[in-house]
Protein backbone atom coordinates (compact mmCIF):
# COMPACT_ATOMS: atom_id res chain seq x y z
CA UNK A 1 110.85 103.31 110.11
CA UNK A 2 109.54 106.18 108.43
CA UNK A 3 111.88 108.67 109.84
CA UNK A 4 114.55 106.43 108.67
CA UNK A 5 113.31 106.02 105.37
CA UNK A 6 113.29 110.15 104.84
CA UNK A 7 116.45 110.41 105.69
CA UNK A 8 117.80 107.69 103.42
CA UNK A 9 115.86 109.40 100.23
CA UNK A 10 117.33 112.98 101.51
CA UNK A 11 120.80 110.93 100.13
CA UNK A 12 120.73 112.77 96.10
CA UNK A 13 121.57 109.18 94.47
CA UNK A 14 118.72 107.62 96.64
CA UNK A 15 115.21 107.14 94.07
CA UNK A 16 113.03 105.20 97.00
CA UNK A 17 113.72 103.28 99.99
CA UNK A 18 111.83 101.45 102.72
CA UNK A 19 113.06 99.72 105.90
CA UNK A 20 112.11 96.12 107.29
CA UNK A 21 113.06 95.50 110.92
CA UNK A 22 114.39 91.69 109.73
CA UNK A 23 115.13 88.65 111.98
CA UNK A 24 118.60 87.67 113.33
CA UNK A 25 118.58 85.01 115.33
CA UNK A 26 117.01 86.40 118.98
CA UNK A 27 117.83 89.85 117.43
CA UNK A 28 115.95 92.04 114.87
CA UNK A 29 118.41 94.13 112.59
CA UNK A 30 117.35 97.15 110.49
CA UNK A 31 117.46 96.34 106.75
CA UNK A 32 117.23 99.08 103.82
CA UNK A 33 115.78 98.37 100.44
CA UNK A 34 116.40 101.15 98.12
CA UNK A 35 116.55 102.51 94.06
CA UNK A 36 119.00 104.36 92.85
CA UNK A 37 118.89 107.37 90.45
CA UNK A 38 121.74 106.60 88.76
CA UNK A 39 124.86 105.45 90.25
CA UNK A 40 124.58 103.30 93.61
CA UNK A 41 126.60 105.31 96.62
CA UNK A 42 126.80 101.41 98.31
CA UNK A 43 126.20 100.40 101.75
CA UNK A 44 129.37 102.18 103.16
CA UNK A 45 128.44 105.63 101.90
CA UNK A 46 124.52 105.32 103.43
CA UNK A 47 125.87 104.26 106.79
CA UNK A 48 127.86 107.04 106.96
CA UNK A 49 125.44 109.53 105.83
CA UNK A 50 122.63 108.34 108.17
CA UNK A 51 124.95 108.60 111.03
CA UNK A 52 125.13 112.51 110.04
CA UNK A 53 121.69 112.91 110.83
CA UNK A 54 120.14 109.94 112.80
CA UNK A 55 121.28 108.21 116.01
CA UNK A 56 123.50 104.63 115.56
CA UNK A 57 120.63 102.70 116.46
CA UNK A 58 118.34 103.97 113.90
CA UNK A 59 120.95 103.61 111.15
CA UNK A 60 120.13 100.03 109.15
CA UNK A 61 123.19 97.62 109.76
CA UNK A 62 122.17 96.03 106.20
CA UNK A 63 121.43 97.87 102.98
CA UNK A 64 119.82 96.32 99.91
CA UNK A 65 119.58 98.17 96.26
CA UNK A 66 117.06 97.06 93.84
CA UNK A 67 116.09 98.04 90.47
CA UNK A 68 112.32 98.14 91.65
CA UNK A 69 111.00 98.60 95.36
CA UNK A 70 107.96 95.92 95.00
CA UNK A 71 104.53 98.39 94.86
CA UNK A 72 101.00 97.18 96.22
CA UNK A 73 98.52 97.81 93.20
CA UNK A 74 97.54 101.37 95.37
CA UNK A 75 101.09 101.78 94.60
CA UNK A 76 102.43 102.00 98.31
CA UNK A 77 105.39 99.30 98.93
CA UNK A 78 104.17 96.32 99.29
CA UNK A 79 106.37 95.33 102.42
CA UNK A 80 105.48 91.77 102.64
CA UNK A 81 106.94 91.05 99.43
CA UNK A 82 110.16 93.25 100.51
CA UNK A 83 110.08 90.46 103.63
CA UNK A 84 110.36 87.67 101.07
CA UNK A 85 113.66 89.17 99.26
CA UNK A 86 116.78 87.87 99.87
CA UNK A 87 119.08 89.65 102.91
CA UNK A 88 121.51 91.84 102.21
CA UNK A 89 125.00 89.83 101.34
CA UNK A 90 127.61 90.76 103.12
């Protein structure tokens, strides 16, 4: 995931991000959480600019923008409250 994550926040609009390999059904599906700087590029714009430098299957199939990426209180992301937040509507 982390290789995944550096290439989202290599995006110039793209603050933080982290990636949760969520449930779907028998499948798990790549979701990205992310902050913006200022204006949100939206989901369309990330896919297509993680396909520029990462394989298909890497690149999340959901994409999630928040105004805060929940923080542990060492101040890493605190992923199991990132597995409690709602899914990405599509």
């Amino acid at each position: 995931m982390g290789e995944v994550e550096a290439a989202l926040t290599r995006h110039p609009a793209i603050r933080q991000a982290a990636v949760l390999a969520r449930r779907a059904g028998d499948d798990h599906r790549l979701t990205a959480y992310y902050t913006v700087r200022a204006t949100d590029p939206g989901a369309r714009e990330l896919h297509a600019f993680l396909l520029c430098t990462l394989p298909a299957y890497m690149v999340p199939s959901s994409f999630v923008a928040l105004a805060e990426l929940p923080l542990t209180v060492n101040g890493k992301v605190d992923r199991a409250r990132l597995e409690c937040a709602p899914p990405a509507q599509d």
